[in-house]
PDB file of N, CA and C in Angstrom:
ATOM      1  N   UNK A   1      97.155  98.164 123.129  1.00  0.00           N
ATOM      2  CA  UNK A   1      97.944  97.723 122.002  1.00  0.00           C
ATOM      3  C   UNK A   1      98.250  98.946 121.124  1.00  0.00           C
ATOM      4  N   UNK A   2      99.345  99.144 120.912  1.00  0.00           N
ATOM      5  CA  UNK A   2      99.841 100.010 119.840  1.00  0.00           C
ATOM      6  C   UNK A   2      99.546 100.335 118.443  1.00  0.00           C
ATOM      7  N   UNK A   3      98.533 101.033 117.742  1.00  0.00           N
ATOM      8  CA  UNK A   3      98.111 101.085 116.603  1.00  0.00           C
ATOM      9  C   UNK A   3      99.215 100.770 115.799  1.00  0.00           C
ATOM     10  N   UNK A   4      98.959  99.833 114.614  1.00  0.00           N
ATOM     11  CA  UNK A   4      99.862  99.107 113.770  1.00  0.00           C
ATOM     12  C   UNK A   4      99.507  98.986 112.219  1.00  0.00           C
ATOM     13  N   UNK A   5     100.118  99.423 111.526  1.00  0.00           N
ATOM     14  CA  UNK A   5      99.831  99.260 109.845  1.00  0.00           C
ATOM     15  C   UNK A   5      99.799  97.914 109.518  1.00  0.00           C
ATOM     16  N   UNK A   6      99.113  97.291 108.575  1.00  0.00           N
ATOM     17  CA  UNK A   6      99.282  95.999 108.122  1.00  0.00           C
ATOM     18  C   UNK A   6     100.452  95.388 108.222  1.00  0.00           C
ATOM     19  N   UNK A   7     101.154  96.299 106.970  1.00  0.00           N
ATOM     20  CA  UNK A   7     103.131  95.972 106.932  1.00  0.00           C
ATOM     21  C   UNK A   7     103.400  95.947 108.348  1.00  0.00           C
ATOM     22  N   UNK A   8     103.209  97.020 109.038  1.00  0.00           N
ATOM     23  CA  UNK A   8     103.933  96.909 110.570  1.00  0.00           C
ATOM     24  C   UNK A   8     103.573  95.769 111.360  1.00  0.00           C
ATOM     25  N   UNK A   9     102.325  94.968 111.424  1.00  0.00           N
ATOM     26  CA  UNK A   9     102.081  94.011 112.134  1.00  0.00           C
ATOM     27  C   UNK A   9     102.618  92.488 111.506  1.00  0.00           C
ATOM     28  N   UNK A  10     102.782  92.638 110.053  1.00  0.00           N
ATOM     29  CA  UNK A  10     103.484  91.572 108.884  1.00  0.00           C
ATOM     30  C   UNK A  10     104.959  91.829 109.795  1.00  0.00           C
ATOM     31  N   UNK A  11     105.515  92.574 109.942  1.00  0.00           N
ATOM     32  CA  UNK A  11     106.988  92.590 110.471  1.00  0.00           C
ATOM     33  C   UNK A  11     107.174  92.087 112.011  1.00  0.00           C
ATOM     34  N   UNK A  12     106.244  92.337 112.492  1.00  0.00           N
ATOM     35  CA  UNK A  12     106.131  92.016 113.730  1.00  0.00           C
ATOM     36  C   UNK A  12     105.926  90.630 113.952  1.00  0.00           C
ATOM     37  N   UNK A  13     105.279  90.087 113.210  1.00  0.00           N
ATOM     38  CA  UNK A  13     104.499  88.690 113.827  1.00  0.00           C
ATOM     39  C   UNK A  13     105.887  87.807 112.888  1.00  0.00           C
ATOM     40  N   UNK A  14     106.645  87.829 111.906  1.00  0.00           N
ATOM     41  CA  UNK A  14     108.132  87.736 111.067  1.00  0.00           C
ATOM     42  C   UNK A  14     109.157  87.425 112.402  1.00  0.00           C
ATOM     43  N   UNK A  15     109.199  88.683 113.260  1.00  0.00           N
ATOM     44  CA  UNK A  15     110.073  89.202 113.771  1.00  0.00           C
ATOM     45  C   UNK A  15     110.052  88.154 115.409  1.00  0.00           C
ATOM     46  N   UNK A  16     108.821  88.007 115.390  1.00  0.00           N
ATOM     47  CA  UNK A  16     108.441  87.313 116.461  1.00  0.00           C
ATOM     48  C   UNK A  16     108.843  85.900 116.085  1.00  0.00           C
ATOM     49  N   UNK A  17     108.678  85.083 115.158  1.00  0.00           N
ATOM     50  CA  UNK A  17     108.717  83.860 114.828  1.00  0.00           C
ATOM     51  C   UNK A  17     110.089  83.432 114.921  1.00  0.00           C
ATOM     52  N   UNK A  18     111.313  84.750 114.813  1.00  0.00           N
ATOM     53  CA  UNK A  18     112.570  84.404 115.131  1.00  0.00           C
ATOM     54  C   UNK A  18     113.054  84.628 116.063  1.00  0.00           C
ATOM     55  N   UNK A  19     112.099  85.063 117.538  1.00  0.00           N
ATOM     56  CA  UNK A  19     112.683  85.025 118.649  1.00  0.00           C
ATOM     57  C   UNK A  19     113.028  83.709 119.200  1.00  0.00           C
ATOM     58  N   UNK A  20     113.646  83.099 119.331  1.00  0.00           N
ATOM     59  CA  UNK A  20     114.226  81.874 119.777  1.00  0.00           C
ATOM     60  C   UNK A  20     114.843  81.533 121.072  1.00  0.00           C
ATOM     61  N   UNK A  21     114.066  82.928 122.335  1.00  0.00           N
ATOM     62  CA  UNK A  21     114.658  82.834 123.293  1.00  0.00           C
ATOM     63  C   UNK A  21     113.182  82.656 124.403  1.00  0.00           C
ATOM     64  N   UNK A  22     113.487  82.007 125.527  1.00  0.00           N
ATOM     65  CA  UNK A  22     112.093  81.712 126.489  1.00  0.00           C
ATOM     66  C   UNK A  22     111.558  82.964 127.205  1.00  0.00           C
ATOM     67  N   UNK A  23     112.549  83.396 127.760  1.00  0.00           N
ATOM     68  CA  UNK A  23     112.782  84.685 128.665  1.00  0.00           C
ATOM     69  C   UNK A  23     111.939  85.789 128.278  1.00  0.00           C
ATOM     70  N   UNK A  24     110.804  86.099 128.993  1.00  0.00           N
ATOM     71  CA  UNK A  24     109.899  87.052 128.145  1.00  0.00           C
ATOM     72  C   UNK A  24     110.467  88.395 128.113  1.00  0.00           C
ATOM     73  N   UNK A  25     111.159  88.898 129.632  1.00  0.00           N
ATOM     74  CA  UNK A  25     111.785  89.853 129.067  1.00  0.00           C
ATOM     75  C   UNK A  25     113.429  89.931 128.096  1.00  0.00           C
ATOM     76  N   UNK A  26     113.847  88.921 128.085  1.00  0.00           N
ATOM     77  CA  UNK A  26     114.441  88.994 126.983  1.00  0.00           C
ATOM     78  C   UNK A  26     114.150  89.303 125.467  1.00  0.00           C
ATOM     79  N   UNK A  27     113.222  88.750 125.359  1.00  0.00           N
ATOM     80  CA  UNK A  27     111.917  88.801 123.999  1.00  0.00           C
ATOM     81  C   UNK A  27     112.000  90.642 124.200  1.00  0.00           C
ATOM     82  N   UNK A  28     111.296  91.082 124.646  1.00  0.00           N
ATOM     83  CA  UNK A  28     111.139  92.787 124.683  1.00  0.00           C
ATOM     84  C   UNK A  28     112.444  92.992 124.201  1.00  0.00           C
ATOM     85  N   UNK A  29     113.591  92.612 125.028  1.00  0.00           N
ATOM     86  CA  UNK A  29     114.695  93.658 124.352  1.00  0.00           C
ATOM     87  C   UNK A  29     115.357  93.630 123.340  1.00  0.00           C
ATOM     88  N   UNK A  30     115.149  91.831 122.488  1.00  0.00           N
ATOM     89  CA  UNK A  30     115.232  91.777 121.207  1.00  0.00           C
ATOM     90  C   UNK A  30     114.347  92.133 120.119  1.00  0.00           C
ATOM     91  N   UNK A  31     113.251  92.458 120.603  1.00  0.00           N
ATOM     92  CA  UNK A  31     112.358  92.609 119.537  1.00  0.00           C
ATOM     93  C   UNK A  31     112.671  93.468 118.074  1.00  0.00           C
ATOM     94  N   UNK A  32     113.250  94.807 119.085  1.00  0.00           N
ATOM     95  CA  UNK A  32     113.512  96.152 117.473  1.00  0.00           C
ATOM     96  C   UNK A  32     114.947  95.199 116.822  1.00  0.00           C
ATOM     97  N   UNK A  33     116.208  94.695 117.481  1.00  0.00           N
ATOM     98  CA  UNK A  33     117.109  93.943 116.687  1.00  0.00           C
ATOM     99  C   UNK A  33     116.266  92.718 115.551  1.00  0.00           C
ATOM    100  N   UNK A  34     114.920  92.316 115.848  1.00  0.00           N
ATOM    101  CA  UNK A  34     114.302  91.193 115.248  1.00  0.00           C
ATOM    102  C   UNK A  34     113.979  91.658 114.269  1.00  0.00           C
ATOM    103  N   UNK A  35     113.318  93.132 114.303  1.00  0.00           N
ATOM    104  CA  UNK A  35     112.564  93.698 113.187  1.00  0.00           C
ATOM    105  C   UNK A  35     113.551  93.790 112.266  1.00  0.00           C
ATOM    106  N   UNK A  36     114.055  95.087 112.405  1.00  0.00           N
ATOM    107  CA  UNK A  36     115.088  95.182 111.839  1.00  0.00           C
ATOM    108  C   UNK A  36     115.999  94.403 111.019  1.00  0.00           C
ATOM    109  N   UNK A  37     116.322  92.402 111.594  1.00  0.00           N
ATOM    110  CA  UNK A  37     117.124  91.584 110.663  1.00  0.00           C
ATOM    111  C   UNK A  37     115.922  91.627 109.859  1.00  0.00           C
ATOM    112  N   UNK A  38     114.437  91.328 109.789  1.00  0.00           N
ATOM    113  CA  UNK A  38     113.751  90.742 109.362  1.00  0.00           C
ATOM    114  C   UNK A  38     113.464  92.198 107.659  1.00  0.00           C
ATOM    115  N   UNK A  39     113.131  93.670 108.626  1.00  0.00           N
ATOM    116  CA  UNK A  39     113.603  94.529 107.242  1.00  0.00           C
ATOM    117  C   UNK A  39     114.979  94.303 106.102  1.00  0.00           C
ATOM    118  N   UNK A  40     115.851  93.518 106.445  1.00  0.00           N
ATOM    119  CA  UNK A  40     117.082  93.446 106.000  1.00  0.00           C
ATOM    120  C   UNK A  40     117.370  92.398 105.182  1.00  0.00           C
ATOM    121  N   UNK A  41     116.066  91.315 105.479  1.00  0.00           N
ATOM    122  CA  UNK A  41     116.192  90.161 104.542  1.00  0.00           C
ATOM    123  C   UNK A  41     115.131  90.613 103.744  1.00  0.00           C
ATOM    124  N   UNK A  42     114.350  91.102 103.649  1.00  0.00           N
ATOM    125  CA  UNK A  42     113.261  91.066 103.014  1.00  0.00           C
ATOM    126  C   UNK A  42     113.683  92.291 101.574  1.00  0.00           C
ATOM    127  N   UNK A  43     113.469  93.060 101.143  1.00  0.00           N
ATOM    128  CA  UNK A  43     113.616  94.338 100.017  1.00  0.00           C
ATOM    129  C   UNK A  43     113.341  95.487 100.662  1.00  0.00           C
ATOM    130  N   UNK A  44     114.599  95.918 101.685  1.00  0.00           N
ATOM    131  CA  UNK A  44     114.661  97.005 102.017  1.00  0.00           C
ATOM    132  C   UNK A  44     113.491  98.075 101.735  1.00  0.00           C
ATOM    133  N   UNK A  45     113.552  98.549 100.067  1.00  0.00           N
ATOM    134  CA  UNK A  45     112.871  99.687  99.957  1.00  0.00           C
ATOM    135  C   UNK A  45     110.950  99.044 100.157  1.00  0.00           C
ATOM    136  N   UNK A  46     110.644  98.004 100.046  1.00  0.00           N
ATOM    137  CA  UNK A  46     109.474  97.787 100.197  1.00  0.00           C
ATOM    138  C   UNK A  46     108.884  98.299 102.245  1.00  0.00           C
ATOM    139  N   UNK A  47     109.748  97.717 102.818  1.00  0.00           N
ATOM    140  CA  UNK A  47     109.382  98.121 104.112  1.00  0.00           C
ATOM    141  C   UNK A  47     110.434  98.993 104.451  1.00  0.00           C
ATOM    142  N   UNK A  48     110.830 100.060 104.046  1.00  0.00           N
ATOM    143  CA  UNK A  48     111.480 100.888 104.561  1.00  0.00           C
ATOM    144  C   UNK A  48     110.546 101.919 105.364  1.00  0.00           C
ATOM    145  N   UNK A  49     109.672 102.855 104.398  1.00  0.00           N
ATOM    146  CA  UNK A  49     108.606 103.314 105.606  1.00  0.00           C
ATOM    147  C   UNK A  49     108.435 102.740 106.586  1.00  0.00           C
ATOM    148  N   UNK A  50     107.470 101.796 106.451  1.00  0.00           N
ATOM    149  CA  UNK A  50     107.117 101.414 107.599  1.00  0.00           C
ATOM    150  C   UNK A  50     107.741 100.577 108.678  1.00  0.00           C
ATOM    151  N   UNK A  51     108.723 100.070 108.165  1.00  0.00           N
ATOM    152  CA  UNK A  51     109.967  99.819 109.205  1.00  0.00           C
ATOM    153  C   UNK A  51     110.400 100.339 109.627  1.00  0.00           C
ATOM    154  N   UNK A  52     110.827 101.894 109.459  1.00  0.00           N
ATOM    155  CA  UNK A  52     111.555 103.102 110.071  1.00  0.00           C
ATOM    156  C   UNK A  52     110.569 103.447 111.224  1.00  0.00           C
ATOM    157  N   UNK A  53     109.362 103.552 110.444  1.00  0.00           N
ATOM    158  CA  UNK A  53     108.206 104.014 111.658  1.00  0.00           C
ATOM    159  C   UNK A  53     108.180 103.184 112.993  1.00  0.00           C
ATOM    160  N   UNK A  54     108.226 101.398 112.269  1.00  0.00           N
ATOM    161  CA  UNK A  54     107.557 100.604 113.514  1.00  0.00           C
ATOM    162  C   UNK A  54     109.276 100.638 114.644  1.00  0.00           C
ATOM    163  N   UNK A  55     110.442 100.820 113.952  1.00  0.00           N
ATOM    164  CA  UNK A  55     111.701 100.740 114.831  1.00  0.00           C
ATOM    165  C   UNK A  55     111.214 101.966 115.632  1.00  0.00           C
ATOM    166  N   UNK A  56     111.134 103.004 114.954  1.00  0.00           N
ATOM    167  CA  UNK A  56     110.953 104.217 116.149  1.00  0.00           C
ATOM    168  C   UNK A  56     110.288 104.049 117.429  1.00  0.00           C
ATOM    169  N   UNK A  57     108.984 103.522 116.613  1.00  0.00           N
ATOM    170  CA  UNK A  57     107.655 103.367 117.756  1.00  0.00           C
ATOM    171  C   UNK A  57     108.401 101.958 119.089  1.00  0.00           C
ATOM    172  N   UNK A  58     109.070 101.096 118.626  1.00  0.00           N
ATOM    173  CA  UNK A  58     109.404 100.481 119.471  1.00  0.00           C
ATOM    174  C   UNK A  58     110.021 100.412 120.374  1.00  0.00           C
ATOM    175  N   UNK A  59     111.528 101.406 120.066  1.00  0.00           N
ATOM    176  CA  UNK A  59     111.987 102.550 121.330  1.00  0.00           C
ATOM    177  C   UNK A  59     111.522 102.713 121.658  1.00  0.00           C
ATOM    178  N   UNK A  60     109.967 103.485 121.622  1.00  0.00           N
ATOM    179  CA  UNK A  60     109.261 104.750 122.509  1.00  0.00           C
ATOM    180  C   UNK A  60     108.223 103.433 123.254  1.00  0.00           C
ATOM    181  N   UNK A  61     107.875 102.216 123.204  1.00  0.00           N
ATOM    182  CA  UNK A  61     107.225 101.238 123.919  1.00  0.00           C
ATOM    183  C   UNK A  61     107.835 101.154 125.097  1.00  0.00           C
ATOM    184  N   UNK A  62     106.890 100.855 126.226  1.00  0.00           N
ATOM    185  CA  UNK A  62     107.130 100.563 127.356  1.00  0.00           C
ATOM    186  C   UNK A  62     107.279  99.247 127.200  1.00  0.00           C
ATOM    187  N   UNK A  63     107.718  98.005 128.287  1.00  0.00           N
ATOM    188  CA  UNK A  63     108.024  96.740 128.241  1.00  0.00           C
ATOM    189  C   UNK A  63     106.510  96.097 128.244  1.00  0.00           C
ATOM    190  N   UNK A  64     105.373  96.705 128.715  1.00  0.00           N
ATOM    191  CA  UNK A  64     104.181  96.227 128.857  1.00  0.00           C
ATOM    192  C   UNK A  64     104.089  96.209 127.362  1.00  0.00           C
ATOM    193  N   UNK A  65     103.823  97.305 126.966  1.00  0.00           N
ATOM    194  CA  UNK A  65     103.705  97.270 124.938  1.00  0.00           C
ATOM    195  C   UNK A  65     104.169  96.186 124.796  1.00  0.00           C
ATOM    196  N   UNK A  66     105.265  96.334 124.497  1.00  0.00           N
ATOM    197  CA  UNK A  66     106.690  95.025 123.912  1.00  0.00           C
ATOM    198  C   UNK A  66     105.859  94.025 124.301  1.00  0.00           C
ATOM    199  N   UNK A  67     105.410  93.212 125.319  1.00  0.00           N
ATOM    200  CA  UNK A  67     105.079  92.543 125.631  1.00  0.00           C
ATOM    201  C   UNK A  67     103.937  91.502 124.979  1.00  0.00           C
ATOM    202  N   UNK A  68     102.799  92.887 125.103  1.00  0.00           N
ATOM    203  CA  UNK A  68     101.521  92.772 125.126  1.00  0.00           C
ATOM    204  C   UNK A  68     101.566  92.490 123.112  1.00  0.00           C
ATOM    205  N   UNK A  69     102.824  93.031 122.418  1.00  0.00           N
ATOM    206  CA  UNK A  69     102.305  92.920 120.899  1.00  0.00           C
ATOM    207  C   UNK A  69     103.463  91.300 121.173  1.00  0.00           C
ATOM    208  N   UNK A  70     104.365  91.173 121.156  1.00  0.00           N
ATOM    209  CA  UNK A  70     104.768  90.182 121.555  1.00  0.00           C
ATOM    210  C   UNK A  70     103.873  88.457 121.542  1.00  0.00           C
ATOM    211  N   UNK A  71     102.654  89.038 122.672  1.00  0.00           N
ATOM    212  CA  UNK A  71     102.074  88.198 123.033  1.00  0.00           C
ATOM    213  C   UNK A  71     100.897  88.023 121.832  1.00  0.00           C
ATOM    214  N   UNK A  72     100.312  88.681 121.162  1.00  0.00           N
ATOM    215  CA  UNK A  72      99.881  88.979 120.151  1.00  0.00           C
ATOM    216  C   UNK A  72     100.404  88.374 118.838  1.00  0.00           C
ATOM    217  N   UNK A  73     101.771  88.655 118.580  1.00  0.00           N
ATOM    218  CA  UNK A  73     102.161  87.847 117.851  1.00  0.00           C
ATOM    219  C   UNK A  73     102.056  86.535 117.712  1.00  0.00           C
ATOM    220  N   UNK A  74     102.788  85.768 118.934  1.00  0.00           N
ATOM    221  CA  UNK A  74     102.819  84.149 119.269  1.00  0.00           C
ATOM    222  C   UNK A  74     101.036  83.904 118.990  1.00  0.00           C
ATOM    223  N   UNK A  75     100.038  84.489 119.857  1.00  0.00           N
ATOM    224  CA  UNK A  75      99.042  84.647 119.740  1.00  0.00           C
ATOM    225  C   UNK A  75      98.688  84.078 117.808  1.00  0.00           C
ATOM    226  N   UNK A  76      98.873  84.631 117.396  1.00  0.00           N
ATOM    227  CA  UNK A  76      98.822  84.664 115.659  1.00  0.00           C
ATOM    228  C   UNK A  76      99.345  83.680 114.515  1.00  0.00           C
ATOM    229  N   UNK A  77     100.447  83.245 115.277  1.00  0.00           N
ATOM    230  CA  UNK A  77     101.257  81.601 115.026  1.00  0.00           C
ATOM    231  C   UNK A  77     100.708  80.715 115.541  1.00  0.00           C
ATOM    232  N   UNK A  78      99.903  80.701 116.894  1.00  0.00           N
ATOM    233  CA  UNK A  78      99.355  79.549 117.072  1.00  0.00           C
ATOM    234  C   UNK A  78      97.804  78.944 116.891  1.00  0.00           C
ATOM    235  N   UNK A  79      97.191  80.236 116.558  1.00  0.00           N
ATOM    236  CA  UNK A  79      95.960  79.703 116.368  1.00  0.00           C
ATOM    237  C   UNK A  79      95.691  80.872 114.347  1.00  0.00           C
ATOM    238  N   UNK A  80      96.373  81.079 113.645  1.00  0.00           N
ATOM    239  CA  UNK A  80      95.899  81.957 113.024  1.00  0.00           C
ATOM    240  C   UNK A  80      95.002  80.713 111.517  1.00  0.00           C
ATOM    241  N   UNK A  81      93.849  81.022 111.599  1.00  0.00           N
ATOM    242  CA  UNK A  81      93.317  80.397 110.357  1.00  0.00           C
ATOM    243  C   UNK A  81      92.890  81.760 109.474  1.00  0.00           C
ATOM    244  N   UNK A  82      92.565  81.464 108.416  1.00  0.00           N
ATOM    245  CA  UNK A  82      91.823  82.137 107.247  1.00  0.00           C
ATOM    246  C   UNK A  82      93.493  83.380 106.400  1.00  0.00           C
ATOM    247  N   UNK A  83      93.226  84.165 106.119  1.00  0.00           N
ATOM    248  CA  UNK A  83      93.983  85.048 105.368  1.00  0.00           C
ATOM    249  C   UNK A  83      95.251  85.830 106.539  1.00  0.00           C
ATOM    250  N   UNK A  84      95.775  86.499 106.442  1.00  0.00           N
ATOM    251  CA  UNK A  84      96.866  86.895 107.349  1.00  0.00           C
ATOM    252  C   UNK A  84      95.975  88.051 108.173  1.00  0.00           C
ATOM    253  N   UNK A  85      95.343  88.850 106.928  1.00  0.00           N
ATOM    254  CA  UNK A  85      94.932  89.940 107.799  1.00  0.00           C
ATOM    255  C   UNK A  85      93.882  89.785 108.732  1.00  0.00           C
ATOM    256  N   UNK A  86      93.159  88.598 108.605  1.00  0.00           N
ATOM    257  CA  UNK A  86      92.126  88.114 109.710  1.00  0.00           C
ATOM    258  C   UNK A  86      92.183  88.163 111.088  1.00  0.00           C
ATOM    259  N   UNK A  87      94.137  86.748 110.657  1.00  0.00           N
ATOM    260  CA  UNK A  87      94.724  86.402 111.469  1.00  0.00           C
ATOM    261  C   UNK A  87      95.342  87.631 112.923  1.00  0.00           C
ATOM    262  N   UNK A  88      95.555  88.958 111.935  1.00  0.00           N
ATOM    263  CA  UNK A  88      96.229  89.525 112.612  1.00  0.00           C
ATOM    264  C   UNK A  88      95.493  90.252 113.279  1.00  0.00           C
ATOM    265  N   UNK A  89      93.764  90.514 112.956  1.00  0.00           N
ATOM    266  CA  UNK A  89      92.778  91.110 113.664  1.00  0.00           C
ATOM    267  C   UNK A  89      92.860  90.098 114.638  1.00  0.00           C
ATOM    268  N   UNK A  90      92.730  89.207 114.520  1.00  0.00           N
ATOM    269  CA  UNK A  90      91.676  88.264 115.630  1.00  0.00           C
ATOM    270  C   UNK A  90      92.831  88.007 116.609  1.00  0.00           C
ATOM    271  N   UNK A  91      94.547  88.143 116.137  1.00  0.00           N
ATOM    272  CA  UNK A  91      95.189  88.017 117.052  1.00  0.00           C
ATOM    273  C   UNK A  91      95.517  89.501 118.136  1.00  0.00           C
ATOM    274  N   UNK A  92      94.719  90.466 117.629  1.00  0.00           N
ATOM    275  CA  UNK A  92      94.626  91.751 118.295  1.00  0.00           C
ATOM    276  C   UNK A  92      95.780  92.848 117.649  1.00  0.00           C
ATOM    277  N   UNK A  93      96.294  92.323 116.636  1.00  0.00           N
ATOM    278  CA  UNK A  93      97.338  93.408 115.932  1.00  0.00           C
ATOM    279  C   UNK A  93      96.960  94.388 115.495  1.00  0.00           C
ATOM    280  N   UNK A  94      95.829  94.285 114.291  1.00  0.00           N
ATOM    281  CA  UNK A  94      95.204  95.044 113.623  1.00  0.00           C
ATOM    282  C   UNK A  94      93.797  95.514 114.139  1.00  0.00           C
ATOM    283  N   UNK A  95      93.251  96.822 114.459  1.00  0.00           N
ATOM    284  CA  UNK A  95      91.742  96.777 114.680  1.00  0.00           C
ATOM    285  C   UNK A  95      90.589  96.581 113.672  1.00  0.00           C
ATOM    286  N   UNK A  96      89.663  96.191 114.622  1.00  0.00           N
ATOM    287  CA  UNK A  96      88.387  95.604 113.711  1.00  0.00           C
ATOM    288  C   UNK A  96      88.079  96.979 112.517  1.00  0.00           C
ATOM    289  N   UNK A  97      88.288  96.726 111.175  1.00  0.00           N
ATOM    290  CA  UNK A  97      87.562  97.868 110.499  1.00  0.00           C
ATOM    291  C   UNK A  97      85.720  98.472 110.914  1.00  0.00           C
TER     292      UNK A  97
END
């Protein structure tokens, strides 16, 4: 799994919730277009860092990556209890401090 900033895994698991397509590799190749609407609704300058960062890093992902945070995400929508950042450890986004 791809080391991920809080914000970066907040955008991700956002970004994921509006994939609306079955096709897993379809999912991979929308993902950076997902982020991206999702930086665009939100206040630009708040996730601009780290949106610039996580678009980069997502080019440079192989489809296994894409995948594997992907799966992680959904992972995080379907079972996430307690606070987000829990959620996003236990869904494998974030590592254990």
């Amino acid at each position: 799994m791809p080391p991920l900033t809080l914000r970066q895994a907040l955008l991700i698991v956002d970004a994921v919730n509006g994939l609306y397509v079955t096709d897993r590799l379809a999912k991979t190749q929308l993902l950076a277009q997902e982020v991206a609407a999702v930086i665009a609704l939100g206040t630009p300058e708040i996730w601009a860092a780290d949106g610039r960062a996580l678009l980069c890093m997502i080019d440079a992902w192989t489809t296994c990556q894409r995948l594997a945070v992907i799966d992680a995400a959904e992972r995080f929508w379907s079972c996430s209890e307690g606070g987000y950042e829990e959620g996003l450890r236990a869904a494998g986004l974030l590592p254990e401090p």
